[in-house]
C-alpha atoms as a PDB file:
ATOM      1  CA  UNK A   1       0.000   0.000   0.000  1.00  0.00           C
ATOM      2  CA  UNK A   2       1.044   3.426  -0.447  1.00  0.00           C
ATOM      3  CA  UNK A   3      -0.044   5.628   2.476  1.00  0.00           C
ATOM      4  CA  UNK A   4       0.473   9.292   3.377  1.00  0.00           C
ATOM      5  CA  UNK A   5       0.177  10.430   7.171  1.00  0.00           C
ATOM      6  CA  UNK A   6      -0.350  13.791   7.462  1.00  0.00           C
ATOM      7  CA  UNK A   7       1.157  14.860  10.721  1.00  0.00           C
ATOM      8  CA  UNK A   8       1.841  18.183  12.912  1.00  0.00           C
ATOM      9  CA  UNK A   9       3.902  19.487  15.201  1.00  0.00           C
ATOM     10  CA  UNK A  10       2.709  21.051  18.055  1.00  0.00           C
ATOM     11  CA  UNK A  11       3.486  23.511  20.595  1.00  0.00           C
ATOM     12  CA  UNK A  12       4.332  21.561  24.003  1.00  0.00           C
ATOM     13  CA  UNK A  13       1.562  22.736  26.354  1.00  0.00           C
ATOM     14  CA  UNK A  14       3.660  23.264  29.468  1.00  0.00           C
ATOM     15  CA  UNK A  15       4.817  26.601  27.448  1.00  0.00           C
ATOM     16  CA  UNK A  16       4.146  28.456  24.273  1.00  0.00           C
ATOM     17  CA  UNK A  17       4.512  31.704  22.814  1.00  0.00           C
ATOM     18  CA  UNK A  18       1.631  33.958  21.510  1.00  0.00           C
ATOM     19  CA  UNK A  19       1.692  36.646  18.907  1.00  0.00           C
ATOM     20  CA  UNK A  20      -1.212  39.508  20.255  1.00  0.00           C
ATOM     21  CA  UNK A  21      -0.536  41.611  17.107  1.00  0.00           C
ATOM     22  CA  UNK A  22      -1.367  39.072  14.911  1.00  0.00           C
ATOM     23  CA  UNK A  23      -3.286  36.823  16.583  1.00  0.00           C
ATOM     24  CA  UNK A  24      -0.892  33.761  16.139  1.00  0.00           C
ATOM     25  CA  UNK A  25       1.394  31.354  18.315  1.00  0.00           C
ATOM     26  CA  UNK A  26       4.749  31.671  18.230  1.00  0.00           C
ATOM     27  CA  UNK A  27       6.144  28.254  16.984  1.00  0.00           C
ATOM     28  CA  UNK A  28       9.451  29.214  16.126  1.00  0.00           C
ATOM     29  CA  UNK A  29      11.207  29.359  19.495  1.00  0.00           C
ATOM     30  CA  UNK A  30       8.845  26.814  21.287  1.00  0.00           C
ATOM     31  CA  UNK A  31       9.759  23.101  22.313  1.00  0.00           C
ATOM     32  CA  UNK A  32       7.658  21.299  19.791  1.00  0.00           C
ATOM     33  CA  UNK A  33       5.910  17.754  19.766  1.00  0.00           C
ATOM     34  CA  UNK A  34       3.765  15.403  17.567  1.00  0.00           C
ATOM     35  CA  UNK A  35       0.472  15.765  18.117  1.00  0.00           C
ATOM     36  CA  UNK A  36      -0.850  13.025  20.263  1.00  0.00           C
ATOM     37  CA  UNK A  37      -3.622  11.795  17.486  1.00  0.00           C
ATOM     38  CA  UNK A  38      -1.167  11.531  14.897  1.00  0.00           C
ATOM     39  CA  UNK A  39       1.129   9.332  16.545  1.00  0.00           C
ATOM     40  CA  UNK A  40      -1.793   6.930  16.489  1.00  0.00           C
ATOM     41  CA  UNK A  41      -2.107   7.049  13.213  1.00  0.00           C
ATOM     42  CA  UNK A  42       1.373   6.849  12.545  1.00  0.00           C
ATOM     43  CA  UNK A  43       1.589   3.917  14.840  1.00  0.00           C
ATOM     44  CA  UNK A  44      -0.883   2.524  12.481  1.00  0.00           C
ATOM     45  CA  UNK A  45       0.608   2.876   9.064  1.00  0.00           C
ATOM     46  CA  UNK A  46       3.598   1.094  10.805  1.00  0.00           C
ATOM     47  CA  UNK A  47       1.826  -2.064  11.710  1.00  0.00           C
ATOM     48  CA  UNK A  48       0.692  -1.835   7.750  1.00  0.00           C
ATOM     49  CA  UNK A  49       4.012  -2.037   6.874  1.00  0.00           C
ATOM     50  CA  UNK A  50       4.965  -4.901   8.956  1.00  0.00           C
ATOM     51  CA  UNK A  51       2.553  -6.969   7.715  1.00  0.00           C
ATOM     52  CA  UNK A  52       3.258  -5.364   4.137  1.00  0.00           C
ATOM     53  CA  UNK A  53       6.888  -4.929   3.970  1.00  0.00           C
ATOM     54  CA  UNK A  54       6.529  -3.466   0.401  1.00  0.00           C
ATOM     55  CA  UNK A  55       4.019  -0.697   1.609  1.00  0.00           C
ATOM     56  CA  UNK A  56       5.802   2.963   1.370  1.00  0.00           C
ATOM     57  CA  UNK A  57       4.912   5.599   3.997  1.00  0.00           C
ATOM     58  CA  UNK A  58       4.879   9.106   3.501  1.00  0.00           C
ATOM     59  CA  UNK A  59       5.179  12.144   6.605  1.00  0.00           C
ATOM     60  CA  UNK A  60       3.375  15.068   5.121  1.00  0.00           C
ATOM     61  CA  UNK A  61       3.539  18.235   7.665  1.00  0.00           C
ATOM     62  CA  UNK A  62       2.951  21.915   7.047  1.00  0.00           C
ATOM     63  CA  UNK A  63       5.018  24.414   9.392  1.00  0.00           C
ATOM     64  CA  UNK A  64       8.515  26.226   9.991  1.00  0.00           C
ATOM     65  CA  UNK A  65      11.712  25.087   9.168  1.00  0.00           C
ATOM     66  CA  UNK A  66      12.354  24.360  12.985  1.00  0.00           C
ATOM     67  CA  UNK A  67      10.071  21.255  12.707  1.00  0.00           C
ATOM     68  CA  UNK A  68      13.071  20.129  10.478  1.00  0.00           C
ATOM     69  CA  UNK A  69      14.959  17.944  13.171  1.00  0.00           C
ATOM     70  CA  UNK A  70      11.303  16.191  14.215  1.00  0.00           C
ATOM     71  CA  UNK A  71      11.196  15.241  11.005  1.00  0.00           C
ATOM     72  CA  UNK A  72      14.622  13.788  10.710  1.00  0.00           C
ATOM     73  CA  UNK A  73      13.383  11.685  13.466  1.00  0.00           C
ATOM     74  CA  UNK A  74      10.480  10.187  12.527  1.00  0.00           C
ATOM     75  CA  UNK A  75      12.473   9.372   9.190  1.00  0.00           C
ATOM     76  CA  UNK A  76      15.019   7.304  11.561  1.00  0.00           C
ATOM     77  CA  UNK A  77      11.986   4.858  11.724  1.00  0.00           C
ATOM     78  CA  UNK A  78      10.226   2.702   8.917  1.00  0.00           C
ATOM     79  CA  UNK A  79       9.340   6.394   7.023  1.00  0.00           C
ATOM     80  CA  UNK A  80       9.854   6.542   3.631  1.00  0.00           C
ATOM     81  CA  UNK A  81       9.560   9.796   3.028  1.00  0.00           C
ATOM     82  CA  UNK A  82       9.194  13.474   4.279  1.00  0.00           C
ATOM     83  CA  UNK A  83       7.653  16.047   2.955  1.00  0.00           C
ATOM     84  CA  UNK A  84       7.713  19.562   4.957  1.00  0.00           C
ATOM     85  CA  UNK A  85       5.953  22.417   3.208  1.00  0.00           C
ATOM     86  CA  UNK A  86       7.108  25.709   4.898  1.00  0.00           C
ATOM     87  CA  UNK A  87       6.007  29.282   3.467  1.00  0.00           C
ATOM     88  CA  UNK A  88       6.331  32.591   5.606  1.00  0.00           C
ATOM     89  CA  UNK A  89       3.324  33.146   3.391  1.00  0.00           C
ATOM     90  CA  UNK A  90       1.220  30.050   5.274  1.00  0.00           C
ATOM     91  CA  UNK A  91       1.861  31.747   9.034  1.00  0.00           C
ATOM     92  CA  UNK A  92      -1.261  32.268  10.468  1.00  0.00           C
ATOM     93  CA  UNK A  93      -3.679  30.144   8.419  1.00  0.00           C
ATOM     94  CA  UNK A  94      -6.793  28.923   9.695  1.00  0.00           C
ATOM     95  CA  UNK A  95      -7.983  25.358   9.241  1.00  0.00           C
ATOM     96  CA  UNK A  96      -9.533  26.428   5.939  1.00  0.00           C
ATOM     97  CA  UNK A  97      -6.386  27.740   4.807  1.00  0.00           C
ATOM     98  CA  UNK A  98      -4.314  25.149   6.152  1.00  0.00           C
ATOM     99  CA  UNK A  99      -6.586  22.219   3.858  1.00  0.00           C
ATOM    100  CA  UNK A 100      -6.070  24.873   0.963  1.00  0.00           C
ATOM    101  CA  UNK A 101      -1.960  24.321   1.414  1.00  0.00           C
ATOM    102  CA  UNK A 102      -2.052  20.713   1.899  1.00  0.00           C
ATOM    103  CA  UNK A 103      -5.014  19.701  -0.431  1.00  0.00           C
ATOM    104  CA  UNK A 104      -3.180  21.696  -3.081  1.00  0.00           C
ATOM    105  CA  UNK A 105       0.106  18.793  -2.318  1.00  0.00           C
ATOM    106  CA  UNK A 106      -2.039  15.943  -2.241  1.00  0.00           C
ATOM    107  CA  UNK A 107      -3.639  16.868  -5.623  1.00  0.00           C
ATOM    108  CA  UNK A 108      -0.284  15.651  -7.080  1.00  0.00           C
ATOM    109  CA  UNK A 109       0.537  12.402  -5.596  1.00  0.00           C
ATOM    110  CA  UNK A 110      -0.619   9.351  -5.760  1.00  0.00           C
ATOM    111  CA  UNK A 111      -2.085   6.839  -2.914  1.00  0.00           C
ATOM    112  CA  UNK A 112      -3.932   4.657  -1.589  1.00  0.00           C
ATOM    113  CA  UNK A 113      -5.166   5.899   1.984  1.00  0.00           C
ATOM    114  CA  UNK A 114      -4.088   9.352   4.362  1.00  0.00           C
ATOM    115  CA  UNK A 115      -3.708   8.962   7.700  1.00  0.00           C
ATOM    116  CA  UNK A 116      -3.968  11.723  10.586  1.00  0.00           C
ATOM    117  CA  UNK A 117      -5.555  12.167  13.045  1.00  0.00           C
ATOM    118  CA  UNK A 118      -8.499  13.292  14.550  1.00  0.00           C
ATOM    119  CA  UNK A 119      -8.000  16.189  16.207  1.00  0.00           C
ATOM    120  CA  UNK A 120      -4.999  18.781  16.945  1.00  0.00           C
ATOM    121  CA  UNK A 121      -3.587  19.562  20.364  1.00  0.00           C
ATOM    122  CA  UNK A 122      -3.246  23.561  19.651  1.00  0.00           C
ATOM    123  CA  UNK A 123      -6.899  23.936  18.123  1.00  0.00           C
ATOM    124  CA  UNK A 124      -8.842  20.759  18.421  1.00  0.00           C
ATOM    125  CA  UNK A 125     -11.405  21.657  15.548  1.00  0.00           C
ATOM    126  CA  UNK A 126     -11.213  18.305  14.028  1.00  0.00           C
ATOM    127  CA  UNK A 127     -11.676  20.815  10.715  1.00  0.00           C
ATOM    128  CA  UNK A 128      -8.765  19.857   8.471  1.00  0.00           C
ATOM    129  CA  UNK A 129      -8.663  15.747   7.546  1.00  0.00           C
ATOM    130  CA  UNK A 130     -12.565  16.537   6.613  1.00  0.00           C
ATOM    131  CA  UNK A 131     -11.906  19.562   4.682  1.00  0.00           C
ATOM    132  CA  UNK A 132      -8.853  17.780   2.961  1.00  0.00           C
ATOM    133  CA  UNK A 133     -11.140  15.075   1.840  1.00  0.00           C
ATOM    134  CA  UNK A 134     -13.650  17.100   0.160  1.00  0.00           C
ATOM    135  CA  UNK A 135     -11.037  18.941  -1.481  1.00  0.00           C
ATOM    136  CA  UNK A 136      -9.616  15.567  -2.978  1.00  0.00           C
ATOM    137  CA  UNK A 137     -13.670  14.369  -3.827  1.00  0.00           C
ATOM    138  CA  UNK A 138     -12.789  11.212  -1.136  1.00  0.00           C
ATOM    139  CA  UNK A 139     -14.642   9.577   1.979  1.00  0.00           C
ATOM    140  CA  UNK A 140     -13.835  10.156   5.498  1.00  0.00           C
ATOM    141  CA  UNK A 141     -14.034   9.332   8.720  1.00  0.00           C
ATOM    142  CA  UNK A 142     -13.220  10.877  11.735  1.00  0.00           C
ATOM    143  CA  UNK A 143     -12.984   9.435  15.885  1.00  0.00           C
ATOM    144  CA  UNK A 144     -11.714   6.053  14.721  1.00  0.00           C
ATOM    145  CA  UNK A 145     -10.739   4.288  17.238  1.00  0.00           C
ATOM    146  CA  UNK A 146      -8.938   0.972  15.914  1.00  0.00           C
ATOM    147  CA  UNK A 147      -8.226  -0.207  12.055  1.00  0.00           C
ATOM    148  CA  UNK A 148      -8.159  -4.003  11.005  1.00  0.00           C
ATOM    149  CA  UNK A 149      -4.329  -4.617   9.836  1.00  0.00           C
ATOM    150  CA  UNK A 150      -5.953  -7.723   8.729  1.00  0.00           C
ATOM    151  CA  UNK A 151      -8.700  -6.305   6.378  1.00  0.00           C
ATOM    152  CA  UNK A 152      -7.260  -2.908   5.084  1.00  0.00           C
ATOM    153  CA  UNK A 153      -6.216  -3.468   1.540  1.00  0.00           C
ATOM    154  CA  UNK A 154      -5.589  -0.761  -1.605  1.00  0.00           C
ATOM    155  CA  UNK A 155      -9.158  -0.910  -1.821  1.00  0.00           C
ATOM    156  CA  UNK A 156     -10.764  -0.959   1.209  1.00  0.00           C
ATOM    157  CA  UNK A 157     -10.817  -0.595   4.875  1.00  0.00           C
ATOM    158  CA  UNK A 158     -12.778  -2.085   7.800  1.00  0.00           C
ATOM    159  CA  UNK A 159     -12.510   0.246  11.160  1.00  0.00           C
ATOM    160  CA  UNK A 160     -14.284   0.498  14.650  1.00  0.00           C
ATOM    161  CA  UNK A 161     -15.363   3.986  15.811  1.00  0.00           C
ATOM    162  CA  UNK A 162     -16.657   4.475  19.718  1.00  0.00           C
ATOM    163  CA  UNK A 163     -19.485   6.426  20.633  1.00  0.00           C
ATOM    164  CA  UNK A 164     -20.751   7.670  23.651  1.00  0.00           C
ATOM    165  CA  UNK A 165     -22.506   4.970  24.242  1.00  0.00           C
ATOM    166  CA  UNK A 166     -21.649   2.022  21.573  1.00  0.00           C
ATOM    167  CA  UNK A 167     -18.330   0.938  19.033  1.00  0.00           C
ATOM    168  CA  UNK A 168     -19.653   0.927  15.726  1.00  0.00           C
ATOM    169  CA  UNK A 169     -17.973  -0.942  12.905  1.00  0.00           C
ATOM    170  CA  UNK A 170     -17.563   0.635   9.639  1.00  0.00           C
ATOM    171  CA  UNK A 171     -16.206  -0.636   5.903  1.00  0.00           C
ATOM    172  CA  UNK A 172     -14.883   2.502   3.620  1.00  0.00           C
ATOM    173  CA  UNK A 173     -13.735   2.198   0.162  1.00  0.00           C
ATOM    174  CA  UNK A 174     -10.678   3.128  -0.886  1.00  0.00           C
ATOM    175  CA  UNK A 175      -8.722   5.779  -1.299  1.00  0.00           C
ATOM    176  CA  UNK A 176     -10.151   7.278   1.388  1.00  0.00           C
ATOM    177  CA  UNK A 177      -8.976   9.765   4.546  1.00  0.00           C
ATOM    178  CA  UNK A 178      -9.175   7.755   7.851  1.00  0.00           C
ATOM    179  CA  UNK A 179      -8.517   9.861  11.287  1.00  0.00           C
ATOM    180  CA  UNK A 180      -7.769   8.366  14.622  1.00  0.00           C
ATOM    181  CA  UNK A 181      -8.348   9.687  17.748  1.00  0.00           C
ATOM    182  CA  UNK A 182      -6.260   8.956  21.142  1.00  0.00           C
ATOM    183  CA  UNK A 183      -8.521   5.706  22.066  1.00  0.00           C
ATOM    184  CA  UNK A 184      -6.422   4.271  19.671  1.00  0.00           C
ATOM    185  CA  UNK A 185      -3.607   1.412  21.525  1.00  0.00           C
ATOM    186  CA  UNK A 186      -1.171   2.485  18.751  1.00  0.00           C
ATOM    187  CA  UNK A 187       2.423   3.516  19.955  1.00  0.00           C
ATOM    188  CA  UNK A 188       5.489   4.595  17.934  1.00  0.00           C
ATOM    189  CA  UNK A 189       8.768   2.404  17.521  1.00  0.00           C
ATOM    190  CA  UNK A 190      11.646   3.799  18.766  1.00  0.00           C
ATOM    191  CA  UNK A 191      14.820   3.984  16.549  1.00  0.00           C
ATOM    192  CA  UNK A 192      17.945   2.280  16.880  1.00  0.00           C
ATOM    193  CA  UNK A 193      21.048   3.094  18.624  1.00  0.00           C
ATOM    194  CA  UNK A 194      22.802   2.848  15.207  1.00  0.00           C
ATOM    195  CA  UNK A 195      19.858   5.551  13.268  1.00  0.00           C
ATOM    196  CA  UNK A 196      20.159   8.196  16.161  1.00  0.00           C
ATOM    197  CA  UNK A 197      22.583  10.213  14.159  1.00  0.00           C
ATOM    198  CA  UNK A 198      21.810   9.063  10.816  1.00  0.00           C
ATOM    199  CA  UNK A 199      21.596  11.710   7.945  1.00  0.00           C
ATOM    200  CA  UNK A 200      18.154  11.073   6.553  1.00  0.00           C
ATOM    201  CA  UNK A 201      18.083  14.852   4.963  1.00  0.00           C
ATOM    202  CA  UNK A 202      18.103  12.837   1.212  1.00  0.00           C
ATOM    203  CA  UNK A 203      14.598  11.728   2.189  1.00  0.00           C
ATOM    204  CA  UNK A 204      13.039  15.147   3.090  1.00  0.00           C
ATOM    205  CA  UNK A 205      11.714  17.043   0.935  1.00  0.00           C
ATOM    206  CA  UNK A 206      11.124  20.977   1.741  1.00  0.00           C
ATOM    207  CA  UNK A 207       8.389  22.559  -0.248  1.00  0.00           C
ATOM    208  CA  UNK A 208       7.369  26.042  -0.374  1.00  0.00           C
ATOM    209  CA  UNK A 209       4.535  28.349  -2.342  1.00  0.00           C
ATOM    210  CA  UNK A 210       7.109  28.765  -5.336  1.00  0.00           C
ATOM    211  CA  UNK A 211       6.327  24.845  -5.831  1.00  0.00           C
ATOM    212  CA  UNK A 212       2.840  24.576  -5.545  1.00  0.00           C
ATOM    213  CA  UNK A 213       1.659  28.333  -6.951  1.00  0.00           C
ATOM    214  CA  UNK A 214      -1.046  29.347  -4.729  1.00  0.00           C
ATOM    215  CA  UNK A 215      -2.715  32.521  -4.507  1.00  0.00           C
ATOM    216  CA  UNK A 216      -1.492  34.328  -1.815  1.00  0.00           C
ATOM    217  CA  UNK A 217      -4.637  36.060  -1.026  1.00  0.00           C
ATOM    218  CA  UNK A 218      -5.847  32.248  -0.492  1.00  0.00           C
ATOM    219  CA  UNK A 219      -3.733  31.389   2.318  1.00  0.00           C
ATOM    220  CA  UNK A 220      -2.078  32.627   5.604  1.00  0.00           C
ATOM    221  CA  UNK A 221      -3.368  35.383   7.359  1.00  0.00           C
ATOM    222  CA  UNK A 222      -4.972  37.223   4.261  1.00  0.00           C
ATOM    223  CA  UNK A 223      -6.673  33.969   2.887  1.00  0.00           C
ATOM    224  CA  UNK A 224      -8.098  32.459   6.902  1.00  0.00           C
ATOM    225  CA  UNK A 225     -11.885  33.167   6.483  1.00  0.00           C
ATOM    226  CA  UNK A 226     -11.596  32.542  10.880  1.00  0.00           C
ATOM    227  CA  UNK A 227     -11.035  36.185  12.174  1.00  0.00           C
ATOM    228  CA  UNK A 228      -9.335  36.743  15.558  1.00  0.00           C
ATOM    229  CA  UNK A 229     -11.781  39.777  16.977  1.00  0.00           C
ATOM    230  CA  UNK A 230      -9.908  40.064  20.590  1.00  0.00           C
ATOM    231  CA  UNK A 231      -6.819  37.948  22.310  1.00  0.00           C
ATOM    232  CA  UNK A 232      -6.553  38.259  26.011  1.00  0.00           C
ATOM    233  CA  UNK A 233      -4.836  36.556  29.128  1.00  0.00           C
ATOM    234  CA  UNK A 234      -7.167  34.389  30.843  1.00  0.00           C
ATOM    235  CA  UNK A 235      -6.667  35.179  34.769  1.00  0.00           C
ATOM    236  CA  UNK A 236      -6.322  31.569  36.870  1.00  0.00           C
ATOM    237  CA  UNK A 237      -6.903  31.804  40.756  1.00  0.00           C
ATOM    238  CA  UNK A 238      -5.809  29.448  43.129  1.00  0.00           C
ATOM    239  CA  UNK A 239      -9.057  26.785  44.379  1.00  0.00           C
ATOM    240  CA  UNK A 240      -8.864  25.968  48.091  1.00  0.00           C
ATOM    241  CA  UNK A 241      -8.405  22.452  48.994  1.00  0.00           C
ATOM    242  CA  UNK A 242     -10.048  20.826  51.925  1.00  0.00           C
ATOM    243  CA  UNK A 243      -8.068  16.840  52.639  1.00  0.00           C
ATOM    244  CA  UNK A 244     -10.951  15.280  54.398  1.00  0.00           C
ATOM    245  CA  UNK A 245     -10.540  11.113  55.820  1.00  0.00           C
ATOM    246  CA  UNK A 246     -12.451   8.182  54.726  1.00  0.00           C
ATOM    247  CA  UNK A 247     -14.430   8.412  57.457  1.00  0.00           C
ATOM    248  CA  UNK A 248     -18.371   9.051  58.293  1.00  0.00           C
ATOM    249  CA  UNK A 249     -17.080  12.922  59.062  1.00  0.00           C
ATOM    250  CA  UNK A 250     -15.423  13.029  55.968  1.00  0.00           C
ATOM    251  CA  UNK A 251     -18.641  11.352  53.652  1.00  0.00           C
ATOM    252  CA  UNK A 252     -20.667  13.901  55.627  1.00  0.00           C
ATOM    253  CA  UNK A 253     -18.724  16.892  54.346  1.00  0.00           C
ATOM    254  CA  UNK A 254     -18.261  15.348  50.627  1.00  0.00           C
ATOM    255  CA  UNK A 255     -22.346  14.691  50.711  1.00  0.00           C
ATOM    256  CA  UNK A 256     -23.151  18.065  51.821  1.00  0.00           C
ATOM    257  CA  UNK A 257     -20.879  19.935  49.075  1.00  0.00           C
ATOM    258  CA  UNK A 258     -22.171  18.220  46.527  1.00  0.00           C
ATOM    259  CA  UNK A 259     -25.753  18.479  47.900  1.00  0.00           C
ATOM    260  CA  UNK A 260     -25.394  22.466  48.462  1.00  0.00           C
ATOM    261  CA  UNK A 261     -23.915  22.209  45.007  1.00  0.00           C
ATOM    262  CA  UNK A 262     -26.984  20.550  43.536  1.00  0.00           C
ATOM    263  CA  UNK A 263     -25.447  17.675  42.352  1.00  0.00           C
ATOM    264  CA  UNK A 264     -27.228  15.673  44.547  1.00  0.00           C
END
């Protein structure tokens, strides 16, 4: 199979950087991670590739050059190729603009299912993978929470998605776009000793808007149809905490908070 994971990079929570002017984060000089939901679907296209040693995987991310060296490292694993498209133009683009960017990539190559995942870490819109699909005319799903390795061929794939209050199984032709969400088991291989300091830079690819000739009125700031009105620091105050023991005093004063409360 050929398979493209789109994945991002983003800001670690325990810190980030925030642009008031123009209502963006600052990735540039902030510790960066992959985004919990794409790992699972990363995770995923590896297990393909086990069972399908001929199977070629493709990292497709959009963001700065900094991202660079987190992409040399998921390249040290079974990735076949990286693709990084990085624009000054493309800083500050919304989820519509972003899908404009990487729809316009996808377009040209050839597959037979994207990966990501279901939701980002930094906006949590769960906007782009179905946005990206109608762009390309395919199916999608989003939420899924486990893929059969055993049934997913060039064709077709079989996947379970949970509900609130049932796990659903679906069948999708294709080539289709398939998101997974944290519920998912999947976990990333770590590389070898021997591949910590190998040069992989042959097998990225850096792309930027001279390649793929959009408008620039279509993307970044200019071409985000989300406007930021206001930005503000949210204030945080310190709860109170009361310890109490497992004890009838201690029941009694759980019972009547919650009961003052309402919740009981």
């Amino acid at each position: 199979m050929n398979i493209i994971c789109l994945v991002k990079f983003v800001p670690d929570i325990t810190g980030f950087g925030y642009d008031y002017e123009a209502s963006s984060m600052v990735r540039n000089h902030t510790r960066m991670v992959l985004n919990p939901d794409d790992v699972c679907a990363l995770s995923f296209a590896f297990k393909v590739k086990e069972r399908h040693p001929d199977s070629q995987i493709q990292v497709v991310s959009m963001g700065p050059t900094t991202v660079v060296p987190h992409m040399h490292d998921l390249l040290r694993i079974p990735v076949d190729k990286g693709t990084l498209i990085s624009d000054p133009l493309f800083a500050g683009s919304d989820t519509y603009a972003t899908s404009e960017v990487l729809g316009s990539y996808l377009k040209t190559q050839s597959f037979d299912c994207i990966l990501s995942g279901s939701r980002s870490l930094d906006g949590a819109t769960s906007q782009v993978p179905p946005q990206i699909a109608e762009i390309l005319s395919l199916d999608h799903m989003l939420d899924i929470s486990e893929i059969d390795v055993e049934k997913i061929s060039p064709t077709e794939a079989v996947f379970s998605v949970e509900g609130e209050r049932e796990t659903t199984t679906w069948s999708m032709q294709l080539p289709g776009v398939l998101s997974l969400g944290r519920s998912s088991t999947c976990k990333l291989p770590y590389p070898s000793y021997a591949d910590l300091q190998r040069d992989v830079s042959d097998k990225l690819t850096i792309l930027t808007n001279k390649e793929l000739g959009l408008d620039p009125s279509h993307v970044g700031l200019e071409g985000s149809l989300t406007k930021v009105v206001n930005t503000y620091d949210a204030n945080s105050r310190r709860r109170a905490k009361t310890v109490v023991e497992t004890n009838e005093e201690g029941i009694e004063f759980v019972f009547s908070y919650l009961k003052d409360r309402g919740f009981v």
